[in-house]
PDB file of N, CA and C in Angstrom:
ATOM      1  N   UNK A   1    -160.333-257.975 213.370  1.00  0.00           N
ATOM      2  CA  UNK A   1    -160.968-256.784 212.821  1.00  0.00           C
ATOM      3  C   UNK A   1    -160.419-255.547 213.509  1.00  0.00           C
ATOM      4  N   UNK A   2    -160.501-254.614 212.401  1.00  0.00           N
ATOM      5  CA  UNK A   2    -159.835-253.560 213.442  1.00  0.00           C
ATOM      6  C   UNK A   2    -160.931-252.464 213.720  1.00  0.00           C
ATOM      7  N   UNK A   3    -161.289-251.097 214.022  1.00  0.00           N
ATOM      8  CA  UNK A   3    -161.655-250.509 214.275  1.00  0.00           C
ATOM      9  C   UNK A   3    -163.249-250.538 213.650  1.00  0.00           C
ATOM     10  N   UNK A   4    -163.239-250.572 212.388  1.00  0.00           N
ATOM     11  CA  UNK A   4    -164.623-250.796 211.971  1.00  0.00           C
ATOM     12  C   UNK A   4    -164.549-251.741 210.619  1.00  0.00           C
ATOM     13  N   UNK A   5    -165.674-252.064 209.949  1.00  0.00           N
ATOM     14  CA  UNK A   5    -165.396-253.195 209.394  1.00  0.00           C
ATOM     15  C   UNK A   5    -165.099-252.888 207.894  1.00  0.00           C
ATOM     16  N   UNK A   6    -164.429-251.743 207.648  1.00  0.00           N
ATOM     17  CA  UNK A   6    -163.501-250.966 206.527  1.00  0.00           C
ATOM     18  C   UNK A   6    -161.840-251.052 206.796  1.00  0.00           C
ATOM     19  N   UNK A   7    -161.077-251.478 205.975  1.00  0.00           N
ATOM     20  CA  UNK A   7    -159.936-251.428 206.082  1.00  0.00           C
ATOM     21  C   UNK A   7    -159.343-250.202 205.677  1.00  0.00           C
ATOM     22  N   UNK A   8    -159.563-249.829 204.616  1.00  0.00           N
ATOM     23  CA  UNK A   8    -159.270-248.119 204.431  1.00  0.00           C
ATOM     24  C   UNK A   8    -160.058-246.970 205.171  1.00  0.00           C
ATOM     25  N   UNK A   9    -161.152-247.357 205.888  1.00  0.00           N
ATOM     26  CA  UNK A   9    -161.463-245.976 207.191  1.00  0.00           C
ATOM     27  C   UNK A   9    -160.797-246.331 208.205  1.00  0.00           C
ATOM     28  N   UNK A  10    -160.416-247.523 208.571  1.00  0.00           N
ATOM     29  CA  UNK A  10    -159.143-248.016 209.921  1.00  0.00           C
ATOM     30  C   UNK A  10    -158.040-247.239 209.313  1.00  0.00           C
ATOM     31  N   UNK A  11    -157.578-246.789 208.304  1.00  0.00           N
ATOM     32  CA  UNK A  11    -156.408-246.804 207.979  1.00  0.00           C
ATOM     33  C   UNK A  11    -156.534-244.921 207.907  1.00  0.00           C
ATOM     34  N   UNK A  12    -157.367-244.123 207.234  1.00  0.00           N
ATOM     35  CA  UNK A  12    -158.195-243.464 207.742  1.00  0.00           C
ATOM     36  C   UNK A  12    -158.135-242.720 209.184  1.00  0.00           C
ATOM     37  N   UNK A  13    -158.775-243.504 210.059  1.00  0.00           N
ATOM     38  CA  UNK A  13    -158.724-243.064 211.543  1.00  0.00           C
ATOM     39  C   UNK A  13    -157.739-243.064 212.015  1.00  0.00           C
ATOM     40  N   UNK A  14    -156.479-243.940 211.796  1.00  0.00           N
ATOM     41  CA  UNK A  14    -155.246-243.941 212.364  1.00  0.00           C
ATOM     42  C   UNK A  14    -154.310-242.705 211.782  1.00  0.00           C
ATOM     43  N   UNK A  15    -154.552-242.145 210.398  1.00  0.00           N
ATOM     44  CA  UNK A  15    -154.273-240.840 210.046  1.00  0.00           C
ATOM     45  C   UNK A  15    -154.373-239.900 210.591  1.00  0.00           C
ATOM     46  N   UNK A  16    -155.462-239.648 210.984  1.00  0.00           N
ATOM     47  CA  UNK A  16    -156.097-238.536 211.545  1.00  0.00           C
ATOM     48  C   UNK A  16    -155.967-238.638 213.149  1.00  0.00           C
ATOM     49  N   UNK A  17    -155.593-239.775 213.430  1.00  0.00           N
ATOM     50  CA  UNK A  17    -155.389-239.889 215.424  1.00  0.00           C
ATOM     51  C   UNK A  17    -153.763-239.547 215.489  1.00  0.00           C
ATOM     52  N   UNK A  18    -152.818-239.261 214.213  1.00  0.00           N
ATOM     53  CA  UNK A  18    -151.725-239.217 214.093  1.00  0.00           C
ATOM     54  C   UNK A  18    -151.533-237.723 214.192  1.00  0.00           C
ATOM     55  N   UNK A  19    -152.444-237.378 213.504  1.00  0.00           N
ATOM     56  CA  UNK A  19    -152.491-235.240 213.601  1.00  0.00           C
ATOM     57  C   UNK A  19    -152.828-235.153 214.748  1.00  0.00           C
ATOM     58  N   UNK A  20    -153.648-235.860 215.935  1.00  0.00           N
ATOM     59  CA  UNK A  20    -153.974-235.157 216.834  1.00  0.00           C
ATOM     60  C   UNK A  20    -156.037-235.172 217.217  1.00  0.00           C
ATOM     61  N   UNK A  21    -156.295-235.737 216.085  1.00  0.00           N
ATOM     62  CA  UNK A  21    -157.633-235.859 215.968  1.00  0.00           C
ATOM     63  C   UNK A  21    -158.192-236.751 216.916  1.00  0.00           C
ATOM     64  N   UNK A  22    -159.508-237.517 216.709  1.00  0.00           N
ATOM     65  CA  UNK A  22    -159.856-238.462 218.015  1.00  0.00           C
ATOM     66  C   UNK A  22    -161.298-239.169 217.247  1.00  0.00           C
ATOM     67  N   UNK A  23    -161.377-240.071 217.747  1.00  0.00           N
ATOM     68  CA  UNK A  23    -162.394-240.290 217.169  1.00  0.00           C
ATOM     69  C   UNK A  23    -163.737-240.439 218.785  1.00  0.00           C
ATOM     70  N   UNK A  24    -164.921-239.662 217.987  1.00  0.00           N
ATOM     71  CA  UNK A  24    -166.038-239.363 218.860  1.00  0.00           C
ATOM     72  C   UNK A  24    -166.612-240.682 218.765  1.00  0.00           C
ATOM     73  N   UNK A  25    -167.318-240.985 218.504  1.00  0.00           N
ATOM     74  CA  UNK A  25    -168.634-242.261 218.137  1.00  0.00           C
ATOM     75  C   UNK A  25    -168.156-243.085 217.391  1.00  0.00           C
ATOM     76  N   UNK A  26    -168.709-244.047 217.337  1.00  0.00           N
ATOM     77  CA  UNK A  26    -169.050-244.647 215.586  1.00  0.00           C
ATOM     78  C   UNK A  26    -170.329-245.807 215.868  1.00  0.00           C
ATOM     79  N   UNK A  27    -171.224-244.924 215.223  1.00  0.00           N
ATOM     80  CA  UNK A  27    -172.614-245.448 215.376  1.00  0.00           C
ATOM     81  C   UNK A  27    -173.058-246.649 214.320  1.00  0.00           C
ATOM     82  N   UNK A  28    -173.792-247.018 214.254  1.00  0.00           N
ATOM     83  CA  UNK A  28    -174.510-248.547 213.402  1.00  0.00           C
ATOM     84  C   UNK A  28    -176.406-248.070 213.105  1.00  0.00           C
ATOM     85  N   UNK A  29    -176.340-248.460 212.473  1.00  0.00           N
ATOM     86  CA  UNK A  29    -177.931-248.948 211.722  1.00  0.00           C
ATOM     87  C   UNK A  29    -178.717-247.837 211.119  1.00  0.00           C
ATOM     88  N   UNK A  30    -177.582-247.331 210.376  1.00  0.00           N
ATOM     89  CA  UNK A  30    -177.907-246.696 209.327  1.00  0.00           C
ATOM     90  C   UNK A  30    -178.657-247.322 208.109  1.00  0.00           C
ATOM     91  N   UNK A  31    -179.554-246.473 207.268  1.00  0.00           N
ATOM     92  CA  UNK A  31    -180.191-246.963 206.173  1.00  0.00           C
ATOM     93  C   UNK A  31    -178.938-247.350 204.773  1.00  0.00           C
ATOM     94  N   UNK A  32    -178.005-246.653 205.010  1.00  0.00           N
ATOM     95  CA  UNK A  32    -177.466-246.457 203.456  1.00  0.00           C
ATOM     96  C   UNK A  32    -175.551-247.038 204.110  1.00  0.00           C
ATOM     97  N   UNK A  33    -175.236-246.981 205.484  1.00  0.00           N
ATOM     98  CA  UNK A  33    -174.494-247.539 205.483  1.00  0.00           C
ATOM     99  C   UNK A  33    -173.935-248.062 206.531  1.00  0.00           C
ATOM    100  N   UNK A  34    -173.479-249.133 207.202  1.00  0.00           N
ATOM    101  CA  UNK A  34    -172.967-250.057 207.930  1.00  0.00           C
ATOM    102  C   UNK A  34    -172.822-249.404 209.400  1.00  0.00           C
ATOM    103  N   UNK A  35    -171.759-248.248 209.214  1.00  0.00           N
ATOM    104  CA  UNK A  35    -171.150-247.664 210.315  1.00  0.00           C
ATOM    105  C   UNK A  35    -170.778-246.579 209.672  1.00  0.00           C
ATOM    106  N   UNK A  36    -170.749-245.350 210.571  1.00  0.00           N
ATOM    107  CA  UNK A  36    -170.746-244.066 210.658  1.00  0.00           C
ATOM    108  C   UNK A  36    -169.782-243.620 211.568  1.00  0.00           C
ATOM    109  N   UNK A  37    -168.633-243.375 211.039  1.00  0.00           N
ATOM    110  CA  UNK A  37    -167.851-242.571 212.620  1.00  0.00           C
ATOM    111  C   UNK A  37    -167.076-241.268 212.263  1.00  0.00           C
ATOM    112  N   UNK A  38    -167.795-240.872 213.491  1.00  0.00           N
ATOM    113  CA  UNK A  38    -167.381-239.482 213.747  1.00  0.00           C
ATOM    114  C   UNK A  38    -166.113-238.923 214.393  1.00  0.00           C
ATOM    115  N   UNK A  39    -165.558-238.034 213.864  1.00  0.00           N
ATOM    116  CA  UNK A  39    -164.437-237.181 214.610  1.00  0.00           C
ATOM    117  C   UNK A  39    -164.333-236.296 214.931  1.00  0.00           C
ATOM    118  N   UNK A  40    -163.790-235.494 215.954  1.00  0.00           N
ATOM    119  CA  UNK A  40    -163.955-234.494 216.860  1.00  0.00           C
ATOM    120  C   UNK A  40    -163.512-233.204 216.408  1.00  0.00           C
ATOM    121  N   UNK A  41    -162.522-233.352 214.868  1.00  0.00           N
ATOM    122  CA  UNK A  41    -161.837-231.883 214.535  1.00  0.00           C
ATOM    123  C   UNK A  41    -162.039-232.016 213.153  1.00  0.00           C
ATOM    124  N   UNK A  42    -162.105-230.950 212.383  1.00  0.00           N
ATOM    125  CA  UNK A  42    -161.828-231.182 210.730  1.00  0.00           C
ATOM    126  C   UNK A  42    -160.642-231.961 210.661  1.00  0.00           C
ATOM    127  N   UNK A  43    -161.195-232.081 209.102  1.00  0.00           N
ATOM    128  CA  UNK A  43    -159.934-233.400 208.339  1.00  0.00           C
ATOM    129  C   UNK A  43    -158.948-232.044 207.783  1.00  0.00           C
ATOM    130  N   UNK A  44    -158.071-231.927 208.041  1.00  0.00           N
ATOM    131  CA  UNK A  44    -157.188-231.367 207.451  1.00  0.00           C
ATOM    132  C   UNK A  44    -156.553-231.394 205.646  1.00  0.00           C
ATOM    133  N   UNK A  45    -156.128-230.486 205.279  1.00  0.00           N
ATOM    134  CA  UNK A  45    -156.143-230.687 203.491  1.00  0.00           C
ATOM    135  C   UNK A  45    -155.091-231.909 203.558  1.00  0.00           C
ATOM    136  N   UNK A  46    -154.022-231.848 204.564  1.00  0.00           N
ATOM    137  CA  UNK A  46    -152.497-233.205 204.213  1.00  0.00           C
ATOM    138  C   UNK A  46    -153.222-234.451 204.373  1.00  0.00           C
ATOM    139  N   UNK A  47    -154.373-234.268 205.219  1.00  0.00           N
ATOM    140  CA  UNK A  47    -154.951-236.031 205.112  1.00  0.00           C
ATOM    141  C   UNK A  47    -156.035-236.248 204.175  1.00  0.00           C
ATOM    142  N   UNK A  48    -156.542-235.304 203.514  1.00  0.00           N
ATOM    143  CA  UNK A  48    -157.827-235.188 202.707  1.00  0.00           C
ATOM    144  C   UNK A  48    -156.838-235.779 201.207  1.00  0.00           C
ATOM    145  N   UNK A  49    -155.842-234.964 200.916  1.00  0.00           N
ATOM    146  CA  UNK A  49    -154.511-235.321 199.979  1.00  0.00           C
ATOM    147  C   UNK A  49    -154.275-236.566 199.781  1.00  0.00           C
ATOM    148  N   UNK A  50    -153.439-237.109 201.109  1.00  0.00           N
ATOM    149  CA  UNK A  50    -153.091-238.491 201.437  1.00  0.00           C
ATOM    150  C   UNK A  50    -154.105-239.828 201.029  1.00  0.00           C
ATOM    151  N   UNK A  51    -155.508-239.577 201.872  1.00  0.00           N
ATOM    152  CA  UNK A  51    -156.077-240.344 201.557  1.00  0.00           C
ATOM    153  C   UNK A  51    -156.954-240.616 200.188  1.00  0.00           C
ATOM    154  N   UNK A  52    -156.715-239.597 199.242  1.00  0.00           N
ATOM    155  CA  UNK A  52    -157.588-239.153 198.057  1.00  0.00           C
ATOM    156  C   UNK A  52    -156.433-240.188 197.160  1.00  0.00           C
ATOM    157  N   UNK A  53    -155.116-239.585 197.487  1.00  0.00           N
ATOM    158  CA  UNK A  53    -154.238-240.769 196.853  1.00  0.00           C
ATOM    159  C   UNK A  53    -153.583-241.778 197.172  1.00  0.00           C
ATOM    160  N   UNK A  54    -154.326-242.370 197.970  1.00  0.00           N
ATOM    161  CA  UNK A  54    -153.791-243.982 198.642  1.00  0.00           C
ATOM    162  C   UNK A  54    -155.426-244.813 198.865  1.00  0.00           C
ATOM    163  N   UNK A  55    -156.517-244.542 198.807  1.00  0.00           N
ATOM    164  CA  UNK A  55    -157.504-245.076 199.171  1.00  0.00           C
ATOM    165  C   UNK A  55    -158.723-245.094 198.487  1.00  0.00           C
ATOM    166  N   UNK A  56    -159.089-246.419 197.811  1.00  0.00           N
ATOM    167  CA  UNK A  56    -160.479-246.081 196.731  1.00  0.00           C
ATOM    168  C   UNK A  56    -161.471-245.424 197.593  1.00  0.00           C
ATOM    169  N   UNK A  57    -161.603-244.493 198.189  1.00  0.00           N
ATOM    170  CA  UNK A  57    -162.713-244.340 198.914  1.00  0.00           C
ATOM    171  C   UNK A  57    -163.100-242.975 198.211  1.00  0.00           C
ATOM    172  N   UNK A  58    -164.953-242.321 198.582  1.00  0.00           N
ATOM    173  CA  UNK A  58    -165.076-241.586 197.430  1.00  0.00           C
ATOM    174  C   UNK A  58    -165.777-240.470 198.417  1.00  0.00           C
ATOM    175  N   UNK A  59    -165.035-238.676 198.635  1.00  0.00           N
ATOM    176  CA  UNK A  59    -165.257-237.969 199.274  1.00  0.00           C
ATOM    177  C   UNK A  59    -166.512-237.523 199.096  1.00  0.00           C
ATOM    178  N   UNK A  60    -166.966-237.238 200.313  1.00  0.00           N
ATOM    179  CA  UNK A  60    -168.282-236.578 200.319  1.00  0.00           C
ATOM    180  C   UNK A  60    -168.779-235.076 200.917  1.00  0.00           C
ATOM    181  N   UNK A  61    -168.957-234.202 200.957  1.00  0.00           N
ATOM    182  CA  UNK A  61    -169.522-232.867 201.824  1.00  0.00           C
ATOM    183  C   UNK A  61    -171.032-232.648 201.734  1.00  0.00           C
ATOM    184  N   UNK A  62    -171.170-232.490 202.977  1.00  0.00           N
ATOM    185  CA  UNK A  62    -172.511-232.111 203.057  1.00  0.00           C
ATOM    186  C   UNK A  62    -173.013-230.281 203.905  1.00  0.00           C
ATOM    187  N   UNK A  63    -173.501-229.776 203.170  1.00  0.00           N
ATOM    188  CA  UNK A  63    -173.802-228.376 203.969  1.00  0.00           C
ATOM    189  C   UNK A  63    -174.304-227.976 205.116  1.00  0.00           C
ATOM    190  N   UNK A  64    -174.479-227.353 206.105  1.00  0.00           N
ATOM    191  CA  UNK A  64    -175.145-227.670 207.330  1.00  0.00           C
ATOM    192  C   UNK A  64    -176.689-227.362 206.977  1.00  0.00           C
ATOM    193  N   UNK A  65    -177.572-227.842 207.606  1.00  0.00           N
ATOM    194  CA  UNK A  65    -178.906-227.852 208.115  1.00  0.00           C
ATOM    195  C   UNK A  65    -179.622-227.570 209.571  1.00  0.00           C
ATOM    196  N   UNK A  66    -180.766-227.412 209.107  1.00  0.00           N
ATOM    197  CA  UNK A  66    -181.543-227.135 210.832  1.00  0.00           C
ATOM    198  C   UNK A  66    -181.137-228.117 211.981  1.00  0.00           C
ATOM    199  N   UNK A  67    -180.562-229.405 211.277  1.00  0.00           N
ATOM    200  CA  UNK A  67    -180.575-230.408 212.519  1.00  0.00           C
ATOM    201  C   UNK A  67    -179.249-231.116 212.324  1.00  0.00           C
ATOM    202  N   UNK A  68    -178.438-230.581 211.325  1.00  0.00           N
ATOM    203  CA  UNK A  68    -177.048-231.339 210.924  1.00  0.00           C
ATOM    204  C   UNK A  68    -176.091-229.939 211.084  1.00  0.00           C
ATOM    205  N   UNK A  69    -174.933-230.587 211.383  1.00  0.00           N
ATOM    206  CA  UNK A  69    -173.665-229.375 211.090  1.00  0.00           C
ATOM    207  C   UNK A  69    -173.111-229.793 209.554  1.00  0.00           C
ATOM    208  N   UNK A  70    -172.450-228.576 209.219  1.00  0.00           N
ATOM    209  CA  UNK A  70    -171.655-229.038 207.957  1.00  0.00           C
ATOM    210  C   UNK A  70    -170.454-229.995 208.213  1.00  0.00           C
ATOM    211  N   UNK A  71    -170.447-230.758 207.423  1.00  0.00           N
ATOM    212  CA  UNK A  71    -169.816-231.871 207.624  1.00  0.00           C
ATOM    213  C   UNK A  71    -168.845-232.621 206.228  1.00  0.00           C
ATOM    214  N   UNK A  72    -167.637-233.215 206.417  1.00  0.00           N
ATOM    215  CA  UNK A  72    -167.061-233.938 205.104  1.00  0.00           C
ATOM    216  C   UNK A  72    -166.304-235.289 205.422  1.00  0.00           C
ATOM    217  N   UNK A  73    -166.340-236.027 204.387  1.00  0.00           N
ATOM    218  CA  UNK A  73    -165.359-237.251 204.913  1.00  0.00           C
ATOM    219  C   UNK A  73    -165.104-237.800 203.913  1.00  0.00           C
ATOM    220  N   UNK A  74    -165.395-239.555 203.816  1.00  0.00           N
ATOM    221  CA  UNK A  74    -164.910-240.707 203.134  1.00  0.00           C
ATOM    222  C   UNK A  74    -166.163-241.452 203.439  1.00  0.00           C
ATOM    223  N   UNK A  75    -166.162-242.280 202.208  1.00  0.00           N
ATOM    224  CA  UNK A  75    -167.301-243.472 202.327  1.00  0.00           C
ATOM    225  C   UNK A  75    -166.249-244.375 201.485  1.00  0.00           C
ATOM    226  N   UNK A  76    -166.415-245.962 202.322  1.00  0.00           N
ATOM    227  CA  UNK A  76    -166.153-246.752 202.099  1.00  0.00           C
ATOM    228  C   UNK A  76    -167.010-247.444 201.267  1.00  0.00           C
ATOM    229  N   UNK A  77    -167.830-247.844 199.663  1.00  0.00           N
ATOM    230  CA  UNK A  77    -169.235-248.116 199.273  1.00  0.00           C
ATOM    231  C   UNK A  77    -168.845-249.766 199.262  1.00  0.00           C
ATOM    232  N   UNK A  78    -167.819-250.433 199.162  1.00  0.00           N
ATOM    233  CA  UNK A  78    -167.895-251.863 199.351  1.00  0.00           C
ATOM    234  C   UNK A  78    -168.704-252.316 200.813  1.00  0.00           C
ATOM    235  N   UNK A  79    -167.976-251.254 201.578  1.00  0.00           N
ATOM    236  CA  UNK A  79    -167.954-252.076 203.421  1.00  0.00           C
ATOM    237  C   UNK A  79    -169.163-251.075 203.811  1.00  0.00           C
ATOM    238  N   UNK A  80    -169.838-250.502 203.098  1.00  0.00           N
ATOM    239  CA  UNK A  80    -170.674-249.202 203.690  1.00  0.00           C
ATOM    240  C   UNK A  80    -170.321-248.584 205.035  1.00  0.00           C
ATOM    241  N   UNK A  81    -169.138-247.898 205.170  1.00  0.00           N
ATOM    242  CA  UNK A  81    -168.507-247.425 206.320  1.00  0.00           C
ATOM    243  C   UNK A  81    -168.146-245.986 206.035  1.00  0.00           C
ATOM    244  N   UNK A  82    -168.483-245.081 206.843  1.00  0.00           N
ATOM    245  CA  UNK A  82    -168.133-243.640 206.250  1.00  0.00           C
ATOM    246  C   UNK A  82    -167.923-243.432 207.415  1.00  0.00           C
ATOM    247  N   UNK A  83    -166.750-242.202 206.936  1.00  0.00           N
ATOM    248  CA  UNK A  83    -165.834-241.198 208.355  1.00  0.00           C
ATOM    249  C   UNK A  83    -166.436-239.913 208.358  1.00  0.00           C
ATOM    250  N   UNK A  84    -166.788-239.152 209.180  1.00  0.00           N
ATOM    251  CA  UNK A  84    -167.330-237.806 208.798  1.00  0.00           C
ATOM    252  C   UNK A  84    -166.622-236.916 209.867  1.00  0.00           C
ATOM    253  N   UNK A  85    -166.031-236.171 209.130  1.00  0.00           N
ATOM    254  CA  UNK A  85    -165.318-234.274 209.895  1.00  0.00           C
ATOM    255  C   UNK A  85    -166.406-233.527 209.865  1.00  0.00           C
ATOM    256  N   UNK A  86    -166.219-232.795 210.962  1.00  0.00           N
ATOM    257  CA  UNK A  86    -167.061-231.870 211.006  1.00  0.00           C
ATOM    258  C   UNK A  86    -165.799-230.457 209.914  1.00  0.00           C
ATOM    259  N   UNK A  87    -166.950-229.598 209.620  1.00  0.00           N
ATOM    260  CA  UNK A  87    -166.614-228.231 208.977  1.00  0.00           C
ATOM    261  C   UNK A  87    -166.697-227.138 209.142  1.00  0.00           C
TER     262      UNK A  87
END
């Protein structure tokens, strides 16, 4: 197994550790999905590109809140595994 139990967010994280990115966490026991991991810099548009056309995975953004930052990524909905950039 590699990084988490998504083959396209492994593939994913190794993108983004290639720009320079990092990965912070990757937390578990979520209601809606498996694993959650976080990264330390925005996703950049060349990997947002890349992975939009190489990976069934289906983008998400969320706006910030009182207790969340704004945030965007990838969800994996087979493996319930999502990547989240901050924004």
């Amino acid at each position: 197994m590699g990084t988490t139990f998504s083959i396209p967010i492994d593939a994913v994280i190794a993108m983004a550790e290639a720009e320079g990115n990092q990965v912070i966490e990757i937390s578990t026991g979520w209601e809606k999905v498996r694993q959650l991991v976080y990264m330390a810099r925005p996703m950049s548009e060349k990997l947002r590109t890349a992975v939009t056309e190489r990976y069934p995975l289906r983008f998400w953004s969320a706006d910030a809140t009182p207790h969340d930052a704004a945030a965007c990524g990838f969800i994996d909905e087979h493996e319930r595994v999502s990547i989240s950039f901050p924004r």
